[in-house]
C-alpha atoms as a PDB file:
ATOM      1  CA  UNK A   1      94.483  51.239 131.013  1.00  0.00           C
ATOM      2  CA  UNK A   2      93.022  50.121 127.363  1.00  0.00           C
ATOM      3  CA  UNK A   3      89.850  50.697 128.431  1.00  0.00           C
ATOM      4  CA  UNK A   4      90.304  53.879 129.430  1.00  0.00           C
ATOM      5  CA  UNK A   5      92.347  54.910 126.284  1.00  0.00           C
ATOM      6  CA  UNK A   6      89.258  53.350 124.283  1.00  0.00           C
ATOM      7  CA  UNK A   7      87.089  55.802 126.178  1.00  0.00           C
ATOM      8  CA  UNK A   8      89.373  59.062 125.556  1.00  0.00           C
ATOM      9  CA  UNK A   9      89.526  58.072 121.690  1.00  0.00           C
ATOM     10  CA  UNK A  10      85.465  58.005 121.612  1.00  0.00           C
ATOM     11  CA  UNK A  11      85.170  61.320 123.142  1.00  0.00           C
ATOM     12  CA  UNK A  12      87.372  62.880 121.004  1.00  0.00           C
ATOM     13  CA  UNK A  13      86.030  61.631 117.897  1.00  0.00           C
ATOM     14  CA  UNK A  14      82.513  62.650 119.340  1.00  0.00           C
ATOM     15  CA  UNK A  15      84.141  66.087 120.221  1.00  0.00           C
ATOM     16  CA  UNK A  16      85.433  65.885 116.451  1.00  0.00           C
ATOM     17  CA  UNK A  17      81.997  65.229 114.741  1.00  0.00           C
ATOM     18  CA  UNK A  18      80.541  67.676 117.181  1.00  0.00           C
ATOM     19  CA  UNK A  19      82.661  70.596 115.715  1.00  0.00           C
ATOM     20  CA  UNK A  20      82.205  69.340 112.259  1.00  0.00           C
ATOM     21  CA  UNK A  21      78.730  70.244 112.599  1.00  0.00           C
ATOM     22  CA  UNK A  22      78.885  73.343 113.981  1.00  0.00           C
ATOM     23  CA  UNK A  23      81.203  74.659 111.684  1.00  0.00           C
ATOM     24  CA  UNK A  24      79.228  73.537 108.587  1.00  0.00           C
ATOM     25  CA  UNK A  25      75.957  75.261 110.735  1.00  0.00           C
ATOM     26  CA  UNK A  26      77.819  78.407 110.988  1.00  0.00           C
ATOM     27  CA  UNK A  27      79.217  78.261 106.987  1.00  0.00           C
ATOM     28  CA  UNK A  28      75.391  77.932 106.288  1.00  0.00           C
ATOM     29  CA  UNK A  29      74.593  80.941 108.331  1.00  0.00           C
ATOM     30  CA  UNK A  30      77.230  82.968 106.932  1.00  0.00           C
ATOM     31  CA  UNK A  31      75.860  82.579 103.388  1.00  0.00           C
ATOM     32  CA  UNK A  32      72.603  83.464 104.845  1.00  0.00           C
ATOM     33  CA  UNK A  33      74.061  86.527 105.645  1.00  0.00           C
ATOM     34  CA  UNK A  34      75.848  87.412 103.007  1.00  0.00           C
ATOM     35  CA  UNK A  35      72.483  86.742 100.574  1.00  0.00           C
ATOM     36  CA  UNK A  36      70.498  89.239 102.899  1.00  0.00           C
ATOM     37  CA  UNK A  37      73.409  92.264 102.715  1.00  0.00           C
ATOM     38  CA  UNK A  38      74.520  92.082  99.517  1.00  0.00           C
ATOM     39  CA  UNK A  39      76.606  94.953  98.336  1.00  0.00           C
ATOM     40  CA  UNK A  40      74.214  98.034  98.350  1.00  0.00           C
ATOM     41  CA  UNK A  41      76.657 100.481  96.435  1.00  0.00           C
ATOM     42  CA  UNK A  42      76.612 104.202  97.313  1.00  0.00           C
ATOM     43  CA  UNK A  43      74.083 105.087  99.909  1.00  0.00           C
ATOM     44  CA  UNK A  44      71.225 107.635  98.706  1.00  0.00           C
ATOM     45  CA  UNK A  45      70.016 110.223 101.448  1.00  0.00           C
ATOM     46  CA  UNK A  46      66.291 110.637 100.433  1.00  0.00           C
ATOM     47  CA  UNK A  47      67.221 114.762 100.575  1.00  0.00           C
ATOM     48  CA  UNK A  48      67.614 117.446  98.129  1.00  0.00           C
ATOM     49  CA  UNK A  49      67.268 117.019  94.303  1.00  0.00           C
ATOM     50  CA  UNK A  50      66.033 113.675  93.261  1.00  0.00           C
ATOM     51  CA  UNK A  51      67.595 111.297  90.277  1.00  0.00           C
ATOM     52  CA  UNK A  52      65.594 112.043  87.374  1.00  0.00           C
ATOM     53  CA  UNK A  53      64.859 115.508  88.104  1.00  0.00           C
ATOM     54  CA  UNK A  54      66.961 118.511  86.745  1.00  0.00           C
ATOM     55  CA  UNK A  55      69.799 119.765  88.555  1.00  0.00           C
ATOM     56  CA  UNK A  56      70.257 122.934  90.090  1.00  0.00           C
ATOM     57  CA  UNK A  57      72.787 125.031  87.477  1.00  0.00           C
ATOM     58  CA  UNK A  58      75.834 126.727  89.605  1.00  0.00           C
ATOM     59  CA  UNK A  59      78.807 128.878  87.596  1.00  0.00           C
ATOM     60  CA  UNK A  60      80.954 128.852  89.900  1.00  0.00           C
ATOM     61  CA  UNK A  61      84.627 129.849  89.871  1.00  0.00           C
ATOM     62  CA  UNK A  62      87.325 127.020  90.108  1.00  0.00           C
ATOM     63  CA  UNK A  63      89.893 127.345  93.191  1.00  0.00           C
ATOM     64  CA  UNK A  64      93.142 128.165  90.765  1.00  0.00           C
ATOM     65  CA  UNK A  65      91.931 130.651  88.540  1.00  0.00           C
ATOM     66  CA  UNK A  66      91.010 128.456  85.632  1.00  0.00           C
ATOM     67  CA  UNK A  67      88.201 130.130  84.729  1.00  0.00           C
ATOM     68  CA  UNK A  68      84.396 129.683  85.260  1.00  0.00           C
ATOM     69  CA  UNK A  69      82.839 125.973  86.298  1.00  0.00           C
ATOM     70  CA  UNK A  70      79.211 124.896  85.431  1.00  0.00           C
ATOM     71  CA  UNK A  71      77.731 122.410  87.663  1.00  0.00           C
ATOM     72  CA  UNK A  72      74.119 121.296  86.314  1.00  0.00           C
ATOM     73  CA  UNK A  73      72.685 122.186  83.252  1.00  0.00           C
ATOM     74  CA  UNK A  74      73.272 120.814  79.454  1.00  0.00           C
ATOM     75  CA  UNK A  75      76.599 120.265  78.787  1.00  0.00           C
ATOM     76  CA  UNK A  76      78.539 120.833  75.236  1.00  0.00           C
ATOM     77  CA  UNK A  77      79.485 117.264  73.788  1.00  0.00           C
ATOM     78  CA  UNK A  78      76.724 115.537  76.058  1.00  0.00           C
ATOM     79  CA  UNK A  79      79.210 114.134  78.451  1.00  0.00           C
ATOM     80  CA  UNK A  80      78.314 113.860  81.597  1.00  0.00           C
ATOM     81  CA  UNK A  81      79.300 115.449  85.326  1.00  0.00           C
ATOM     82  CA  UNK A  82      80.352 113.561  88.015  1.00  0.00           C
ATOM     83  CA  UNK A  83      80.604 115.848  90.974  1.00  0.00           C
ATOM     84  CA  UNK A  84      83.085 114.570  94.457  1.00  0.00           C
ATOM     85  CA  UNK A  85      82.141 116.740  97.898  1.00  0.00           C
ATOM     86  CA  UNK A  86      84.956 116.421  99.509  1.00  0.00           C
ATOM     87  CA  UNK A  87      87.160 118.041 102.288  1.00  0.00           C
ATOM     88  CA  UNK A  88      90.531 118.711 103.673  1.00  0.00           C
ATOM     89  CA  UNK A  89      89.511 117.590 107.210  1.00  0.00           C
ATOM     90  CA  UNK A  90      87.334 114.293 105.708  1.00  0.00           C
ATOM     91  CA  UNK A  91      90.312 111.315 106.121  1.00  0.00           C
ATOM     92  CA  UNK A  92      87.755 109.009 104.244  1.00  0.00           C
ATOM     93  CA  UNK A  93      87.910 111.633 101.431  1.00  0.00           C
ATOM     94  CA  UNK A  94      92.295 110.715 101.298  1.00  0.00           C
ATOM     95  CA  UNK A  95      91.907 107.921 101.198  1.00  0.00           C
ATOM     96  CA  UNK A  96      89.342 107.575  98.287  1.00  0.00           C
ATOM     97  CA  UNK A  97      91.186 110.304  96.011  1.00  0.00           C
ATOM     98  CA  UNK A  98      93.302 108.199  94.180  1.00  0.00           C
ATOM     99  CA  UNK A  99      90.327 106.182  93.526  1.00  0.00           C
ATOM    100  CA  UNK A 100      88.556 109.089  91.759  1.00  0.00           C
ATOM    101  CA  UNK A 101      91.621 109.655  89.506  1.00  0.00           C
ATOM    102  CA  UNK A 102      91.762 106.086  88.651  1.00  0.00           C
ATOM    103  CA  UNK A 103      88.151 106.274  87.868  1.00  0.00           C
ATOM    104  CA  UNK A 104      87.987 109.721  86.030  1.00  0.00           C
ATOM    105  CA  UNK A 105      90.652 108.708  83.762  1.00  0.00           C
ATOM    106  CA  UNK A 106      88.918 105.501  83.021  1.00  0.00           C
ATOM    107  CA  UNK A 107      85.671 107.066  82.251  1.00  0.00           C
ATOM    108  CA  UNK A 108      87.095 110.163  80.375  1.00  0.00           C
ATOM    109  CA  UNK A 109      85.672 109.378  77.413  1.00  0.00           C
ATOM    110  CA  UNK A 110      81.874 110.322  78.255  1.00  0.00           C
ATOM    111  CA  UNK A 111      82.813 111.458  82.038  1.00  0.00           C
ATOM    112  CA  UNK A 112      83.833 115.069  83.519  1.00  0.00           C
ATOM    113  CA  UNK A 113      84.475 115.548  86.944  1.00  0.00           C
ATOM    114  CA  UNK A 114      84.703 118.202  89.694  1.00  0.00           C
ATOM    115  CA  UNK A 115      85.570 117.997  92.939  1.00  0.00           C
ATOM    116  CA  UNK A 116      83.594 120.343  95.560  1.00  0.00           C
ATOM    117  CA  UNK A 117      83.934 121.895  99.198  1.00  0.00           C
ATOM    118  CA  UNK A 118      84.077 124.589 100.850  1.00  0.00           C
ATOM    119  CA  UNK A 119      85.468 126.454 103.860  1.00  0.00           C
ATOM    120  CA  UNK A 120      88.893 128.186 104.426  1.00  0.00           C
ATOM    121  CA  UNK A 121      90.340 129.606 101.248  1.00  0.00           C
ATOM    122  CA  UNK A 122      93.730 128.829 101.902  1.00  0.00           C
ATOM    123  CA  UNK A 123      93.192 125.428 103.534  1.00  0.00           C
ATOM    124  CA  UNK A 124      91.647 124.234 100.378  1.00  0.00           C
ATOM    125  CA  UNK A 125      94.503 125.368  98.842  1.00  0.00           C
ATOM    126  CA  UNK A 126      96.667 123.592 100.875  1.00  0.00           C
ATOM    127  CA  UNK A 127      94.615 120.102 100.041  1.00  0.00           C
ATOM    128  CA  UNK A 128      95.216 120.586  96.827  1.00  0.00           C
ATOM    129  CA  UNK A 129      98.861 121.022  96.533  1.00  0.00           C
ATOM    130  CA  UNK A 130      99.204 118.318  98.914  1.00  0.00           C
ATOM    131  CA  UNK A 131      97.079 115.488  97.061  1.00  0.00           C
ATOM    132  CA  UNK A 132      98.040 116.945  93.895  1.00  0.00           C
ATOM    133  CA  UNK A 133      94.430 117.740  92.807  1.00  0.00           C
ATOM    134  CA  UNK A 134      95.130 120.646  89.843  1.00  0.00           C
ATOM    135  CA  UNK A 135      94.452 117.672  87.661  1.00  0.00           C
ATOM    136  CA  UNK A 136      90.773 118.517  88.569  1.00  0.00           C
ATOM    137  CA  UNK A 137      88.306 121.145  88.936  1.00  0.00           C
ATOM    138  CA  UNK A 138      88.037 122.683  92.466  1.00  0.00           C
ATOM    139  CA  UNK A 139      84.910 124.276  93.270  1.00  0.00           C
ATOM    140  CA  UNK A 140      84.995 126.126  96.387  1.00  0.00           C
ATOM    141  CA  UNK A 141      80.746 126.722  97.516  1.00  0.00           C
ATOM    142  CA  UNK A 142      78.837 126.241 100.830  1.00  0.00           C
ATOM    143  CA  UNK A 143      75.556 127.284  98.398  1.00  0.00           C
ATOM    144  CA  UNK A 144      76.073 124.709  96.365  1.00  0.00           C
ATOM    145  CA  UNK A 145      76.325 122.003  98.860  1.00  0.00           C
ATOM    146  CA  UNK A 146      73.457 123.199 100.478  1.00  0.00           C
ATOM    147  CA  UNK A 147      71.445 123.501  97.614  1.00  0.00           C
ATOM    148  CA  UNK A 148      72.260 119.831  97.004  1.00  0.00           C
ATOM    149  CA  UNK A 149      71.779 119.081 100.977  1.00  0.00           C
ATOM    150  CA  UNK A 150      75.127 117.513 101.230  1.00  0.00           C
ATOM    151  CA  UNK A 151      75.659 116.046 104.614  1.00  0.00           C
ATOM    152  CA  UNK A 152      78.183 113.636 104.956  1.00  0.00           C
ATOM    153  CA  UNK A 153      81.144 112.992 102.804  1.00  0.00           C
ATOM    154  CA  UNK A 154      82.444 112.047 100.647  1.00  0.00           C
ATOM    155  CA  UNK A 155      79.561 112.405  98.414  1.00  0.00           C
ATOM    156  CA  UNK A 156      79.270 111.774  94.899  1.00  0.00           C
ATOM    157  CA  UNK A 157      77.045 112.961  92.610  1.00  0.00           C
ATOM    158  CA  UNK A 158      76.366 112.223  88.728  1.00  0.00           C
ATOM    159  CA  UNK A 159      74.592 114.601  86.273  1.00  0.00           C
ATOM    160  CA  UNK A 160      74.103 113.302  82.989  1.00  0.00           C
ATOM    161  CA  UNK A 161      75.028 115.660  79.803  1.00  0.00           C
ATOM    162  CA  UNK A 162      71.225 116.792  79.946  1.00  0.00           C
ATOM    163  CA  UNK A 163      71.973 118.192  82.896  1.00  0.00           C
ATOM    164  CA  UNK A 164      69.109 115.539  84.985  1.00  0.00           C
ATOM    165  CA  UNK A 165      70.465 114.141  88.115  1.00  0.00           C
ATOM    166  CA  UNK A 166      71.170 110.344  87.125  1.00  0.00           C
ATOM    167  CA  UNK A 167      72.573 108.835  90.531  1.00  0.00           C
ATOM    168  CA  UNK A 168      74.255 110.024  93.653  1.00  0.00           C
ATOM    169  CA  UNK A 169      75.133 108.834  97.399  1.00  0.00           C
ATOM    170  CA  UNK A 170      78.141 108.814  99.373  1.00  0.00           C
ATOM    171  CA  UNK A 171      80.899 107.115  98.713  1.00  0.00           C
ATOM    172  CA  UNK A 172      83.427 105.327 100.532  1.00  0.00           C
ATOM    173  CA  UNK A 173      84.694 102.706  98.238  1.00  0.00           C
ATOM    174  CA  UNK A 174      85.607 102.399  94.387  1.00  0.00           C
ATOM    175  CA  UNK A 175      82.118 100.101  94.359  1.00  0.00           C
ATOM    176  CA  UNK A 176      80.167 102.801  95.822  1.00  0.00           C
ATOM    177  CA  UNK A 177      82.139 104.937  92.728  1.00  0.00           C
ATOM    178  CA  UNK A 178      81.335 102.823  90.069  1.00  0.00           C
ATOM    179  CA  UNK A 179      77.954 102.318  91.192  1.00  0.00           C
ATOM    180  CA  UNK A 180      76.748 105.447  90.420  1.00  0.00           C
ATOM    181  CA  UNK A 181      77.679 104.878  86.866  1.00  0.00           C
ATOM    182  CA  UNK A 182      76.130 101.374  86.659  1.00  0.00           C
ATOM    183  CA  UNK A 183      73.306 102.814  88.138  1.00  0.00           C
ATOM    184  CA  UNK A 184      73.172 105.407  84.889  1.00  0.00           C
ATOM    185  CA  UNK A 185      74.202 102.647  82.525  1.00  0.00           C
ATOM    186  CA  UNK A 186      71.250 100.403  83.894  1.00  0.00           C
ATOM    187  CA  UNK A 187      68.635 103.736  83.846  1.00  0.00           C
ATOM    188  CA  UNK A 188      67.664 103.399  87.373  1.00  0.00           C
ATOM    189  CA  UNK A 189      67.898 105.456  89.824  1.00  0.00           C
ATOM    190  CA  UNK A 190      70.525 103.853  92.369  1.00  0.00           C
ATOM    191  CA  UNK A 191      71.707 100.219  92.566  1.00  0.00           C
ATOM    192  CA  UNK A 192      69.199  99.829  95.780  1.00  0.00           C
ATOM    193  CA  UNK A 193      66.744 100.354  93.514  1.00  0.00           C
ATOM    194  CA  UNK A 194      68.062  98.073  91.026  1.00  0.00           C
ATOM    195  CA  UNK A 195      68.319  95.399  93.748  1.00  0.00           C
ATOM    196  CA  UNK A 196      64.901  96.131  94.326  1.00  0.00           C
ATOM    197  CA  UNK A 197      63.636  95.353  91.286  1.00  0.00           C
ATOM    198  CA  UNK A 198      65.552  92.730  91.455  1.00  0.00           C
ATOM    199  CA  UNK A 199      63.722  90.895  94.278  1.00  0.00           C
ATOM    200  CA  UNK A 200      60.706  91.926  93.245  1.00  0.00           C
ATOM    201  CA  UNK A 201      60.942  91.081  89.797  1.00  0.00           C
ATOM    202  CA  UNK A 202      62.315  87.824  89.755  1.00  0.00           C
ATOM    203  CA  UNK A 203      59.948  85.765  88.006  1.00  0.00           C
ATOM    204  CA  UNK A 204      59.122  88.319  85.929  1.00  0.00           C
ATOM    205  CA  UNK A 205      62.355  89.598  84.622  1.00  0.00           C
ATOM    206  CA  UNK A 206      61.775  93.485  85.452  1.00  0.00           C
ATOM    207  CA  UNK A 207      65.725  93.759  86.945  1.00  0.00           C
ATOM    208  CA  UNK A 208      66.469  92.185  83.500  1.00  0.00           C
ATOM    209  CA  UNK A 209      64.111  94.997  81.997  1.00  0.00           C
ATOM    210  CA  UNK A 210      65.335  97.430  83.737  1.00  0.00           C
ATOM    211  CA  UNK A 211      69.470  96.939  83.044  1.00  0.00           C
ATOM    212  CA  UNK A 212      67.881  97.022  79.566  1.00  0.00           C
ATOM    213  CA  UNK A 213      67.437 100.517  79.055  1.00  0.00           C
ATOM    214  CA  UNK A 214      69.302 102.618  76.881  1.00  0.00           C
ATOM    215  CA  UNK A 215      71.198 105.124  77.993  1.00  0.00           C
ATOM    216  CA  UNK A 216      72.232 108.725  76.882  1.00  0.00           C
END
Protein backbone atom coordinates (compact mmCIF):
# COMPACT_ATOMS: atom_id res chain seq x y z
CA UNK A 1 0.00 0.00 0.00
CA UNK A 2 3.06 2.59 0.78
CA UNK A 3 4.67 1.57 -2.03
CA UNK A 4 2.17 2.15 -4.20
CA UNK A 5 1.25 5.62 -2.70
CA UNK A 6 5.15 6.37 -3.14
CA UNK A 7 4.65 5.56 -6.80
CA UNK A 8 1.36 7.81 -7.36
CA UNK A 9 3.24 10.82 -5.53
CA UNK A 10 6.30 10.43 -8.19
CA UNK A 11 4.07 10.52 -11.09
CA UNK A 12 2.36 13.35 -10.12
CA UNK A 13 5.21 15.41 -9.32
CA UNK A 14 6.68 14.22 -12.77
CA UNK A 15 3.21 15.14 -14.29
CA UNK A 16 3.78 18.54 -12.27
CA UNK A 17 7.31 19.40 -13.66
CA UNK A 18 6.09 18.18 -16.98
CA UNK A 19 3.42 21.01 -17.19
CA UNK A 20 5.75 23.47 -15.69
CA UNK A 21 7.67 23.21 -18.74
CA UNK A 22 5.29 23.38 -21.15
CA UNK A 23 3.69 26.25 -19.89
CA UNK A 24 6.93 28.29 -19.60
CA UNK A 25 7.56 26.82 -23.56
CA UNK A 26 4.32 28.19 -24.56
CA UNK A 27 4.86 31.83 -22.45
CA UNK A 28 8.12 31.90 -24.59
CA UNK A 29 6.24 31.35 -27.76
CA UNK A 30 3.67 33.77 -27.02
CA UNK A 31 6.22 36.60 -26.71
CA UNK A 32 7.57 35.36 -29.90
CA UNK A 33 4.47 36.18 -31.26
CA UNK A 34 3.63 39.10 -29.96
CA UNK A 35 7.39 40.61 -31.10
CA UNK A 36 6.57 39.46 -34.78
CA UNK A 37 2.79 41.28 -34.88
CA UNK A 38 3.26 44.15 -33.15
CA UNK A 39 0.54 46.70 -33.42
CA UNK A 40 0.55 47.82 -37.16
CA UNK A 41 -1.92 50.87 -36.70
CA UNK A 42 -4.32 51.75 -39.54
CA UNK A 43 -3.93 49.57 -42.55
CA UNK A 44 -2.82 51.48 -45.90
CA UNK A 45 -4.42 50.08 -49.24
CA UNK A 46 -1.53 50.77 -51.75
CA UNK A 47 -4.61 52.59 -54.02
CA UNK A 48 -5.51 56.01 -54.95
CA UNK A 49 -3.59 59.18 -53.86
CA UNK A 50 -0.40 58.48 -52.09
CA UNK A 51 0.91 60.23 -48.59
CA UNK A 52 3.04 62.93 -49.66
CA UNK A 53 1.34 63.75 -52.75
CA UNK A 54 -1.40 66.52 -53.06
CA UNK A 55 -4.87 65.77 -52.51
CA UNK A 56 -7.57 65.88 -54.81
CA UNK A 57 -9.65 69.40 -53.87
CA UNK A 58 -13.64 68.59 -53.58
CA UNK A 59 -16.30 71.65 -52.53
CA UNK A 60 -18.72 69.81 -51.70
CA UNK A 61 -21.97 70.67 -49.92
CA UNK A 62 -22.44 69.48 -46.22
CA UNK A 63 -25.66 67.15 -45.56
CA UNK A 64 -27.62 70.01 -43.30
CA UNK A 65 -27.30 72.98 -45.23
CA UNK A 66 -24.30 74.48 -43.54
CA UNK A 67 -22.85 75.74 -46.34
CA UNK A 68 -19.99 74.67 -48.72
CA UNK A 69 -17.14 71.92 -47.47
CA UNK A 70 -13.53 71.83 -48.92
CA UNK A 71 -11.87 68.58 -48.79
CA UNK A 72 -8.08 68.90 -50.08
CA UNK A 73 -6.39 71.87 -50.83
CA UNK A 74 -4.63 74.69 -48.46
CA UNK A 75 -6.52 75.39 -45.67
CA UNK A 76 -6.95 79.00 -43.81
CA UNK A 77 -5.08 78.79 -40.32
CA UNK A 78 -2.92 75.71 -41.58
CA UNK A 79 -4.84 73.22 -39.59
CA UNK A 80 -5.20 70.21 -40.85
CA UNK A 81 -8.21 67.71 -42.30
CA UNK A 82 -8.91 64.59 -41.01
CA UNK A 83 -11.50 63.01 -43.22
CA UNK A 84 -13.89 59.60 -41.61
CA UNK A 85 -15.71 57.42 -44.68
CA UNK A 86 -18.19 56.14 -43.01
CA UNK A 87 -21.77 54.62 -43.40
CA UNK A 88 -25.14 54.05 -41.98
CA UNK A 89 -25.07 50.30 -42.84
CA UNK A 90 -21.04 49.93 -41.61
CA UNK A 91 -21.70 48.54 -37.67
CA UNK A 92 -17.82 48.91 -37.28
CA UNK A 93 -18.37 52.60 -38.23
CA UNK A 94 -21.03 52.76 -34.63
CA UNK A 95 -19.12 51.56 -32.92
CA UNK A 96 -15.96 53.73 -33.62
CA UNK A 97 -18.01 57.16 -33.66
CA UNK A 98 -17.69 58.07 -30.29
CA UNK A 99 -14.12 57.43 -30.71
CA UNK A 100 -13.81 60.12 -33.43
CA UNK A 101 -15.54 62.69 -31.16
CA UNK A 102 -13.31 61.87 -28.37
CA UNK A 103 -10.47 62.27 -30.70
CA UNK A 104 -11.62 65.43 -32.70
CA UNK A 105 -12.16 67.27 -29.61
CA UNK A 106 -8.79 66.31 -28.35
CA UNK A 107 -7.00 67.36 -31.40
CA UNK A 108 -9.11 70.56 -32.08
CA UNK A 109 -6.52 72.69 -31.69
CA UNK A 110 -4.57 71.97 -35.12
CA UNK A 111 -7.31 69.21 -36.29
CA UNK A 112 -10.66 69.62 -38.51
CA UNK A 113 -12.67 66.86 -39.34
CA UNK A 114 -15.37 65.63 -41.76
CA UNK A 115 -17.10 62.74 -41.91
CA UNK A 116 -17.95 61.26 -45.57
CA UNK A 117 -20.43 58.75 -47.40
CA UNK A 118 -22.67 58.51 -49.61
CA UNK A 119 -25.87 56.81 -50.78
CA UNK A 120 -29.58 57.44 -49.84
CA UNK A 121 -30.27 61.05 -49.00
CA UNK A 122 -32.56 60.48 -46.37
CA UNK A 123 -30.85 57.45 -44.81
CA UNK A 124 -27.86 59.56 -44.17
CA UNK A 125 -30.04 61.73 -42.63
CA UNK A 126 -31.38 59.36 -40.50
CA UNK A 127 -27.58 58.32 -39.23
CA UNK A 128 -27.10 61.46 -38.30
CA UNK A 129 -29.92 62.30 -36.08
CA UNK A 130 -29.53 59.01 -34.62
CA UNK A 131 -25.67 59.16 -33.58
CA UNK A 132 -26.03 62.73 -33.10
CA UNK A 133 -23.42 63.67 -35.77
CA UNK A 134 -24.48 67.68 -36.51
CA UNK A 135 -21.48 68.21 -34.32
CA UNK A 136 -19.59 67.40 -37.61
CA UNK A 137 -19.40 67.99 -41.18
CA UNK A 138 -21.39 65.52 -43.38
CA UNK A 139 -20.29 65.19 -46.79
CA UNK A 140 -22.56 63.25 -48.86
CA UNK A 141 -20.19 62.07 -52.42
CA UNK A 142 -19.75 58.71 -54.26
CA UNK A 143 -17.02 61.00 -56.52
CA UNK A 144 -15.19 61.71 -53.84
CA UNK A 145 -14.77 58.31 -52.47
CA UNK A 146 -13.94 57.10 -55.66
CA UNK A 147 -11.56 59.57 -56.44
CA UNK A 148 -9.86 58.56 -53.19
CA UNK A 149 -10.56 54.64 -54.06
CA UNK A 150 -12.22 54.07 -50.80
CA UNK A 151 -13.04 50.46 -50.35
CA UNK A 152 -13.66 49.34 -47.08
CA UNK A 153 -14.67 51.28 -44.07
CA UNK A 154 -14.29 52.91 -41.97
CA UNK A 155 -11.55 54.75 -43.54
CA UNK A 156 -9.67 57.56 -42.35
CA UNK A 157 -7.85 59.89 -44.05
CA UNK A 158 -5.49 62.94 -42.94
CA UNK A 159 -4.62 65.99 -45.12
CA UNK A 160 -2.30 68.28 -43.66
CA UNK A 161 -3.13 72.26 -43.81
CA UNK A 162 -1.03 72.24 -47.18
CA UNK A 163 -3.47 70.33 -48.44
CA UNK A 164 -0.64 66.98 -49.09
CA UNK A 165 -2.01 63.72 -48.06
CA UNK A 166 -0.01 62.98 -44.69
CA UNK A 167 -1.45 59.42 -43.62
CA UNK A 168 -4.52 57.36 -44.16
CA UNK A 169 -5.89 53.59 -43.76
CA UNK A 170 -8.82 52.14 -42.27
CA UNK A 171 -9.64 52.26 -39.07
CA UNK A 172 -11.17 50.11 -36.63
CA UNK A 173 -9.76 51.10 -33.34
CA UNK A 174 -8.83 54.48 -31.48
CA UNK A 175 -4.95 53.12 -32.22
CA UNK A 176 -5.59 52.82 -35.79
CA UNK A 177 -7.10 56.73 -35.11
CA UNK A 178 -4.32 58.06 -33.47
CA UNK A 179 -1.96 56.48 -35.69
CA UNK A 180 -2.56 58.44 -38.45
CA UNK A 181 -1.60 61.44 -36.48
CA UNK A 182 1.60 59.90 -35.03
CA UNK A 183 2.31 58.93 -38.32
CA UNK A 184 2.15 62.96 -39.33
CA UNK A 185 3.83 63.94 -36.09
CA UNK A 186 6.76 61.41 -36.88
CA UNK A 187 6.82 62.67 -40.93
CA UNK A 188 6.41 59.28 -42.29
CA UNK A 189 4.16 58.05 -44.22
CA UNK A 190 2.19 55.35 -42.04
CA UNK A 191 3.31 53.67 -38.79
CA UNK A 192 4.18 50.38 -41.06
CA UNK A 193 6.53 52.37 -42.46
CA UNK A 194 7.78 53.70 -39.33
CA UNK A 195 8.09 50.11 -38.04
CA UNK A 196 9.97 49.57 -40.99
CA UNK A 197 12.48 51.79 -40.48
CA UNK A 198 12.49 50.66 -37.42
CA UNK A 199 13.82 47.14 -38.14
CA UNK A 200 15.84 48.21 -40.59
CA UNK A 201 17.43 50.92 -38.92
CA UNK A 202 18.28 49.64 -35.74
CA UNK A 203 21.84 50.03 -35.42
CA UNK A 204 21.77 52.93 -37.18
CA UNK A 205 19.16 55.00 -35.55
CA UNK A 206 17.07 55.94 -38.86
CA UNK A 207 13.46 55.15 -36.80
CA UNK A 208 15.08 57.58 -34.29
CA UNK A 209 15.78 59.93 -37.41
CA UNK A 210 12.86 59.60 -38.74
CA UNK A 211 10.35 60.43 -35.45
CA UNK A 212 12.77 63.39 -35.63
CA UNK A 213 11.30 65.36 -38.21
CA UNK A 214 9.55 68.42 -37.83
CA UNK A 215 6.32 68.76 -38.59
CA UNK A 216 3.94 71.46 -40.10
Amino acid sequence: MLEALLISQIVLWVLVVALAVTVLALLRQIGVLHERITPMGALTLDRGPKEGEPAPVFDLPDLLGRGTVRVGGPRDGGRSLLVMFVAPTCPVCKKLLPIIRSVARSESDWLETVLASDGDLEEQRRFVKSYKLDDFPYVLSAELGMTYRIGKLPYGLLIDGAGVIRAKGLINTREHLESLMQAKQMGVASIQEYLKLGRTGANGGTAAAAAEKPTK
